[in-house]
C-alpha atoms as a PDB file:
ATOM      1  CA  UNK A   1      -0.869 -16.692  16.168  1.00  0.00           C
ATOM      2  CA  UNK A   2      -1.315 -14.078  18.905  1.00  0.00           C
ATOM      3  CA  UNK A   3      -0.439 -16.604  21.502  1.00  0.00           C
ATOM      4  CA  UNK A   4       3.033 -17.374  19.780  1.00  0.00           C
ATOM      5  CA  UNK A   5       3.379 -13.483  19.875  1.00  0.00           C
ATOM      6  CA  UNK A   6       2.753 -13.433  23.500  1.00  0.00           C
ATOM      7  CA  UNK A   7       4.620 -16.441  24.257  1.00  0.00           C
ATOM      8  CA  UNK A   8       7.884 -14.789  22.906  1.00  0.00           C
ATOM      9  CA  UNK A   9       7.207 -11.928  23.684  1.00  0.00           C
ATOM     10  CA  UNK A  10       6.855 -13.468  27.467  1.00  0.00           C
ATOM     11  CA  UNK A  11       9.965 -15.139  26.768  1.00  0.00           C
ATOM     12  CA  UNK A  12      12.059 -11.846  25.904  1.00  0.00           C
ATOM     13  CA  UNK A  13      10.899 -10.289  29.145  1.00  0.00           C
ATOM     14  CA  UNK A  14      12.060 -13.149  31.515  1.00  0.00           C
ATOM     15  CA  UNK A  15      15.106 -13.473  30.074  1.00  0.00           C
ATOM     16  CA  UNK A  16      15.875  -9.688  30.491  1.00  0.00           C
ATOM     17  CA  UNK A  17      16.981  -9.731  26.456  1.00  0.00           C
ATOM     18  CA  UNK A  18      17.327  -6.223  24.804  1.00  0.00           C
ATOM     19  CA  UNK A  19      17.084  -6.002  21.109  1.00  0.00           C
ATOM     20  CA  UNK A  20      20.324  -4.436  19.578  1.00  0.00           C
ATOM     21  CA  UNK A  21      19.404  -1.083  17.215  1.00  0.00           C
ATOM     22  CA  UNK A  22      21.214  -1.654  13.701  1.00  0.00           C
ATOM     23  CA  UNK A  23      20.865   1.356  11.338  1.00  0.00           C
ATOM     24  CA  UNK A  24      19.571   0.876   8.358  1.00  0.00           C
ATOM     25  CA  UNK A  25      20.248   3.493   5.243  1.00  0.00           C
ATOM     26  CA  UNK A  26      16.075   4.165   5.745  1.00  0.00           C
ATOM     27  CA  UNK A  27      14.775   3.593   9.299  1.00  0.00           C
ATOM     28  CA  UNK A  28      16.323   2.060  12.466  1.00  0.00           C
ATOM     29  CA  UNK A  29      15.667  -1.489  12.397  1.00  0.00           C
ATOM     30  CA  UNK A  30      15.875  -3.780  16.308  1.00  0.00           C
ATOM     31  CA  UNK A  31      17.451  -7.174  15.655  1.00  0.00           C
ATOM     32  CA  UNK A  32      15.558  -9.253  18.412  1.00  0.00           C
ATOM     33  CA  UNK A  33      17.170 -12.520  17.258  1.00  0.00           C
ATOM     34  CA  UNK A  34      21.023 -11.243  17.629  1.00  0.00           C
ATOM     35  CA  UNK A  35      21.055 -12.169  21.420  1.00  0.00           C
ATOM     36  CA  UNK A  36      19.396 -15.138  21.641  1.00  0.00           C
ATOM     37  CA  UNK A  37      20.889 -18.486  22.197  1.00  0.00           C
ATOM     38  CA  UNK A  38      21.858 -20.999  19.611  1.00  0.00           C
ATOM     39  CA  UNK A  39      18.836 -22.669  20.530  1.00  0.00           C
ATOM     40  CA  UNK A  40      16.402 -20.764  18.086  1.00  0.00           C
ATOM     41  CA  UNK A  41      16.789 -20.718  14.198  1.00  0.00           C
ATOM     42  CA  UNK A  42      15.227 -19.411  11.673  1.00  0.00           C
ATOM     43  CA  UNK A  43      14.987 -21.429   8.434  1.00  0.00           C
ATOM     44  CA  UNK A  44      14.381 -18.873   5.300  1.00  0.00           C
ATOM     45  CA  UNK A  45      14.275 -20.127   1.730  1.00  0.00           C
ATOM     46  CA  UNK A  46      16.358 -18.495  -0.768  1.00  0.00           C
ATOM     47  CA  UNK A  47      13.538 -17.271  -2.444  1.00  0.00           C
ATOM     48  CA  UNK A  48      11.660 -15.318   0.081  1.00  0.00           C
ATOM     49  CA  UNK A  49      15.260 -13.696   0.790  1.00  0.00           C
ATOM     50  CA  UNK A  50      15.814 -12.848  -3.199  1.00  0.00           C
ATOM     51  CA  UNK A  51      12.428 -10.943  -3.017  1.00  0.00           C
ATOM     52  CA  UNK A  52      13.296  -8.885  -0.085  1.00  0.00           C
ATOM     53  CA  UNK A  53      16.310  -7.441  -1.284  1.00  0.00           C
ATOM     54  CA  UNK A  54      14.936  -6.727  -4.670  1.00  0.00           C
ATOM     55  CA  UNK A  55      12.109  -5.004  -2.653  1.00  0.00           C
ATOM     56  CA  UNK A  56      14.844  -2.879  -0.290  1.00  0.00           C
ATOM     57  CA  UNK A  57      16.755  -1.979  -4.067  1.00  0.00           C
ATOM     58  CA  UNK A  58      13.045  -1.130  -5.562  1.00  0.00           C
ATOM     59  CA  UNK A  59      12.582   1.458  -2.719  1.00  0.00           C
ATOM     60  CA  UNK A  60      15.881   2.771  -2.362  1.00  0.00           C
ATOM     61  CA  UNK A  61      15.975   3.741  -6.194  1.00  0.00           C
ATOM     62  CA  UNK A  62      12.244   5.683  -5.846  1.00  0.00           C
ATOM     63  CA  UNK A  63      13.711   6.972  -2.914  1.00  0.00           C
ATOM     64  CA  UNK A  64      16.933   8.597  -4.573  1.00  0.00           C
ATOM     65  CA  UNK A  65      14.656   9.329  -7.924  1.00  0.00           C
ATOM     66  CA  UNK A  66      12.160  11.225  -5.652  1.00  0.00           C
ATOM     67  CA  UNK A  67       8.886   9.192  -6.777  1.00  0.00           C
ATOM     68  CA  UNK A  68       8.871   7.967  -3.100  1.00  0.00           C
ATOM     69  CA  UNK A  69       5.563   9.456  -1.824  1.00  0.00           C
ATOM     70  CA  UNK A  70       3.727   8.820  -5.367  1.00  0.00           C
ATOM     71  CA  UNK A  71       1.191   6.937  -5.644  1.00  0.00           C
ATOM     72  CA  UNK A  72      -1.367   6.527  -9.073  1.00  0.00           C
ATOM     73  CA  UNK A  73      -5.068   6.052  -8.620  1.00  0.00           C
ATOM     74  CA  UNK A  74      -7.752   5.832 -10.959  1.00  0.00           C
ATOM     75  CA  UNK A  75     -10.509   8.868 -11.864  1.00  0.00           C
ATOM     76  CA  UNK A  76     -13.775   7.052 -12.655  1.00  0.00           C
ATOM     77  CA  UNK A  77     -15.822  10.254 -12.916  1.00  0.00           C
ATOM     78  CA  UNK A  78     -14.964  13.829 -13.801  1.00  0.00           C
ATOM     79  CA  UNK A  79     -17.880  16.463 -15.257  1.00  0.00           C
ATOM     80  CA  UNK A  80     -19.151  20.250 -14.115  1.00  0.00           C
ATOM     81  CA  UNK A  81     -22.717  19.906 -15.355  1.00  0.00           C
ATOM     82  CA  UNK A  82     -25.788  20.679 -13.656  1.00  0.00           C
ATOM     83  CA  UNK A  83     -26.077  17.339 -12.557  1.00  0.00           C
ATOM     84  CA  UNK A  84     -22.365  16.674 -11.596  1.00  0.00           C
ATOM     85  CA  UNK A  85     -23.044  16.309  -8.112  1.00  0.00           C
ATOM     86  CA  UNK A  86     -25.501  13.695  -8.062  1.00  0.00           C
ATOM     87  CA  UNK A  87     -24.150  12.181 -11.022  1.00  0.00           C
ATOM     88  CA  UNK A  88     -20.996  11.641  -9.167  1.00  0.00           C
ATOM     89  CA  UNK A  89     -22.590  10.540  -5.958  1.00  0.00           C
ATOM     90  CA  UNK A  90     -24.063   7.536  -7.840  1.00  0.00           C
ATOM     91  CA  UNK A  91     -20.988   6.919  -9.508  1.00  0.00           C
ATOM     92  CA  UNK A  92     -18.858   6.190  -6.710  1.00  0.00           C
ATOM     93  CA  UNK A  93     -21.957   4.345  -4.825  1.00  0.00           C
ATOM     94  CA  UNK A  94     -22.068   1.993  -7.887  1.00  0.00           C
ATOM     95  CA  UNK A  95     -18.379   1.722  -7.397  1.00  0.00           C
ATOM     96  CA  UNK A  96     -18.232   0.630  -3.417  1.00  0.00           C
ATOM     97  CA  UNK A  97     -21.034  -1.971  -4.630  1.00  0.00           C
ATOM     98  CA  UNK A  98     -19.322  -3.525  -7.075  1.00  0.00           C
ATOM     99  CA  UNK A  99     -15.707  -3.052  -5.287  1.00  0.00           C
ATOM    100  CA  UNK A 100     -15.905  -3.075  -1.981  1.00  0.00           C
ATOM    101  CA  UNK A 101     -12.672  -2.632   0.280  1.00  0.00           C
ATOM    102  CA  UNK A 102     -11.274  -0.492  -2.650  1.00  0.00           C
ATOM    103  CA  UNK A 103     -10.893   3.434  -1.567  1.00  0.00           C
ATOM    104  CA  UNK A 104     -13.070   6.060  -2.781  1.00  0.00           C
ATOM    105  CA  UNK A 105     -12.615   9.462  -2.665  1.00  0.00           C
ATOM    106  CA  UNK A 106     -15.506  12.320  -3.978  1.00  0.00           C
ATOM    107  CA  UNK A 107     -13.787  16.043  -4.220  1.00  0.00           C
ATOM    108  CA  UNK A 108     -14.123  19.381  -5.887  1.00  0.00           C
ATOM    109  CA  UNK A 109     -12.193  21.555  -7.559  1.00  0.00           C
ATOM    110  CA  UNK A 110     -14.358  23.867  -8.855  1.00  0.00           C
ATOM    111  CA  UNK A 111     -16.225  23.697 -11.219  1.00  0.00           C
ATOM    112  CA  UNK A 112     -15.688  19.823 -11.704  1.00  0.00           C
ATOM    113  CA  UNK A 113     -16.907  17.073  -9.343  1.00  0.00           C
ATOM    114  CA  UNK A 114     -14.245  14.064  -9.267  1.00  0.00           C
ATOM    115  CA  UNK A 115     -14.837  10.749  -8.370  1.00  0.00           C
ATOM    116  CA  UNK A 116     -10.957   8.785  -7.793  1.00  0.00           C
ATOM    117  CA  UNK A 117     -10.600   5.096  -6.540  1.00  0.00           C
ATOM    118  CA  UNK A 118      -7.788   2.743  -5.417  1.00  0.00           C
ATOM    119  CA  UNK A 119      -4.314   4.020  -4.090  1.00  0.00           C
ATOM    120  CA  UNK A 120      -1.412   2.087  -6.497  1.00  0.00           C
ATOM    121  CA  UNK A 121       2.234   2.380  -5.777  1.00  0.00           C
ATOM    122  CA  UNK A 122       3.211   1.916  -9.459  1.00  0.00           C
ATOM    123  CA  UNK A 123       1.572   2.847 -12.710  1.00  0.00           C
ATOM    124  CA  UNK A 124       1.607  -0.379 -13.594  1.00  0.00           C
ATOM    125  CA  UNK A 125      -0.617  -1.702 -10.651  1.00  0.00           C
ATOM    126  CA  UNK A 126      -2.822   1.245 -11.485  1.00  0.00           C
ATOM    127  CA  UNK A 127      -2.957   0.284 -15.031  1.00  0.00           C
ATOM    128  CA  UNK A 128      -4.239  -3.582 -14.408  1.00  0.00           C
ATOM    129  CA  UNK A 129      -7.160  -2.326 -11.976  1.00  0.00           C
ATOM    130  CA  UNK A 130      -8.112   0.385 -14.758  1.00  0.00           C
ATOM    131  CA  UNK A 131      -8.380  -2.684 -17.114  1.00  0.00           C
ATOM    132  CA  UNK A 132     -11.439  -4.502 -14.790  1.00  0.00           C
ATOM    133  CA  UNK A 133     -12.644  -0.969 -14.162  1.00  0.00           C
ATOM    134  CA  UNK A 134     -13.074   0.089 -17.172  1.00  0.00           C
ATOM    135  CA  UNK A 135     -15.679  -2.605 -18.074  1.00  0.00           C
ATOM    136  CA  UNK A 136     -18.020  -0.950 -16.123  1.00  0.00           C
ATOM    137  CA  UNK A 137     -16.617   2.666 -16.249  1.00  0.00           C
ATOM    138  CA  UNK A 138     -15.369   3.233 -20.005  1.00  0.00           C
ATOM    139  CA  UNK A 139     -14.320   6.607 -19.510  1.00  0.00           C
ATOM    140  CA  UNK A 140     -12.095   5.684 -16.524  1.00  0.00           C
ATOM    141  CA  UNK A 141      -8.490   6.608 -16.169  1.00  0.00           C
ATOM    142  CA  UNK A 142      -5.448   7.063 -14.180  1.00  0.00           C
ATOM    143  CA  UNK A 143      -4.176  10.006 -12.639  1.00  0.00           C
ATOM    144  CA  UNK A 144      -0.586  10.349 -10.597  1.00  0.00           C
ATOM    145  CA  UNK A 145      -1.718  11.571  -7.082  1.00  0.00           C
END
């Protein structure tokens, strides 16, 4: 895969090609495909296409409702007694065992030590992790970050 990368990137070089700058309504986009030759095209299904859009319209509206920075993540421990500290050290060490890959993150506001996992764009992600989570942490739930 690199070496296709390489290759056409190669390619773009020799042939002195500059990628035209379209504006997009949310970041500056380069079009590297609008000066080639009719020699190269690119074959898309209509489905693949479909979900793109809807993805663009999904971020635009979170955008204009101002959710865009939210995220939802899921609070596996949350206490202030004595033994909060270690109690939440195991916690999220049983956690990275049985999940690895999945972001933990140990804080405190005092007096409570708080043990959060994942990073979800939507509640609704959020809410089918907290489903497998919450076999092995029942008191689990999900907070909007």
């Amino acid at each position: 895969m690199k070496r296709i990368g390489l290759i056409l990137t190669a390619l773009l070089l020799c042939f002195g090609l500059r990628a035209q700058e379209v504006q997009d309504s949310t970041a500056v986009v380069y079009d590297v495909f609008a000066n080639l030759s009719g020699n190269l095209s690119v074959n898309q299904s209509r489905e693949i296409h479909d979900a793109m859009t809807a993805h663009i319209g999904r971020n635009e509206r979170r955008t204009a409702s101002g959710l865009a920075g939210q995220t939802y993540r899921i609070r596996i421990f949350f206490d202030s007694g004595q033994n909060a500290r270690a109690a939440s050290e195991a916690a999220a060490a049983r956690f990275r065992s049985s999940h690895p890959g999945v972001p933990v993150s140990r804080t405190f506001t005092d007096p409570f030590f708080k043990v959060t996992v994942g990073n979800y764009s939507s509640k609704a992600d959020a809410a089918a992790a907290l489903k497998t989570i919450q076999q092995e942490f029942p008191a689990a739930f999900i907070v909007r970050n």
